[in-house]
Protein backbone atom coordinates (compact mmCIF):
# COMPACT_ATOMS: atom_id res chain seq x y z
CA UNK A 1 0.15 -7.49 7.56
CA UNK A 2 3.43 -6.15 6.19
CA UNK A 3 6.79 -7.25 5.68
CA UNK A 4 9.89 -6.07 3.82
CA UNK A 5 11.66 -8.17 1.78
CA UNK A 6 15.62 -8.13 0.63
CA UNK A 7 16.02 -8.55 -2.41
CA UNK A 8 19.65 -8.89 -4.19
CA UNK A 9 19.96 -7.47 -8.06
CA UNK A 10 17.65 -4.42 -8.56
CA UNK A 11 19.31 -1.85 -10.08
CA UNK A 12 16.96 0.20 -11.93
CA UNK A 13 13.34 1.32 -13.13
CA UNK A 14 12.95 -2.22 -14.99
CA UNK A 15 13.78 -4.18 -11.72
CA UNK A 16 11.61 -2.12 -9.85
CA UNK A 17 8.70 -2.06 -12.07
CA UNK A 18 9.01 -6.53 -12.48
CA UNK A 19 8.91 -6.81 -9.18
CA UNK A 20 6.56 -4.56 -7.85
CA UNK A 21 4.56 -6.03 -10.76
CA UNK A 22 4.77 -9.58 -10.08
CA UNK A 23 3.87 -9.08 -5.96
CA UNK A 24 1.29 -7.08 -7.00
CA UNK A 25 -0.30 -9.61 -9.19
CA UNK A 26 -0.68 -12.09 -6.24
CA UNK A 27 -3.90 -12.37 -4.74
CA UNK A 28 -3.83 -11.33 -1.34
CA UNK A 29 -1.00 -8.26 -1.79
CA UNK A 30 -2.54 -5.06 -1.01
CA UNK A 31 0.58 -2.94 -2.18
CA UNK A 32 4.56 -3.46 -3.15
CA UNK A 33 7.10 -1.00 -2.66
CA UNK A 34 10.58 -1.24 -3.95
CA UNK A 35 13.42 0.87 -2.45
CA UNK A 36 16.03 0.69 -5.05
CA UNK A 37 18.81 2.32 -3.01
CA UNK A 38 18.04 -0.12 -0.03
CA UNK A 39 17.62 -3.48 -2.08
CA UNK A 40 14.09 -3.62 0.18
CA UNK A 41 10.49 -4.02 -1.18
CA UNK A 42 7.73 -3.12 1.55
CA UNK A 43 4.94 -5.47 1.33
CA UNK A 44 1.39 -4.98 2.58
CA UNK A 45 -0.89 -7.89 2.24
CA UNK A 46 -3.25 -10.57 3.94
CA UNK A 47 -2.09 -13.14 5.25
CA UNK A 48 -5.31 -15.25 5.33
CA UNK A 49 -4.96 -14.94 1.12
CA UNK A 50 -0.61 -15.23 -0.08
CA UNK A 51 2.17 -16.61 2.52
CA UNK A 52 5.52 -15.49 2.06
CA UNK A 53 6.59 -18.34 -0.09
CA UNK A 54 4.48 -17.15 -3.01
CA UNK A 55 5.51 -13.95 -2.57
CA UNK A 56 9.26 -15.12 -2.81
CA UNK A 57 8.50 -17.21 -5.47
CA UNK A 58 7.04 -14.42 -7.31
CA UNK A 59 10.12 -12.19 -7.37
CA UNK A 60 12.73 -15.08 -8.07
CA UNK A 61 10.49 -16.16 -11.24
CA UNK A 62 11.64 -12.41 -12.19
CA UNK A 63 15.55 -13.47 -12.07
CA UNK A 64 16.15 -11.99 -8.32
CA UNK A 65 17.09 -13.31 -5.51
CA UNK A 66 15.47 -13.07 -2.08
CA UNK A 67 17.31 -13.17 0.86
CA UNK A 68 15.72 -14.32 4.40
């Protein structure tokens, strides 16, 4: 599965690296990509093993905020 997620408050290398880092260390995400300019991180993952919640979760531990 993939999804994209919003993401309000990256703004540089740091913010991408965190979050990119903390999806990544989910069980069940395949791959996290951050678009900076867009505010949008492309998820690939399985959906049998993380739900979206988690993955949400994940980022706002990091101090950003995810927008549905």
């Amino acid at each position: 599965m993939k999804t994209t997620l919003s993401v309000i408050g990256m703004t540089c290398g740091h913010c991408k690296m965190s979050v990119e880092g903390a999806l990544n260390e989910l069980n069940g995400v395949k791959s996290a990509e951050v678009n900076l300019a867009s505010g949008k991180v492309d998820v690939t993952y399985d959906e049998a093993e993380v739900t979206l919640d988690a993955m949400r979760l994940a980022v706002e531990e990091q101090g950003y905020d995810v927008v549905a």
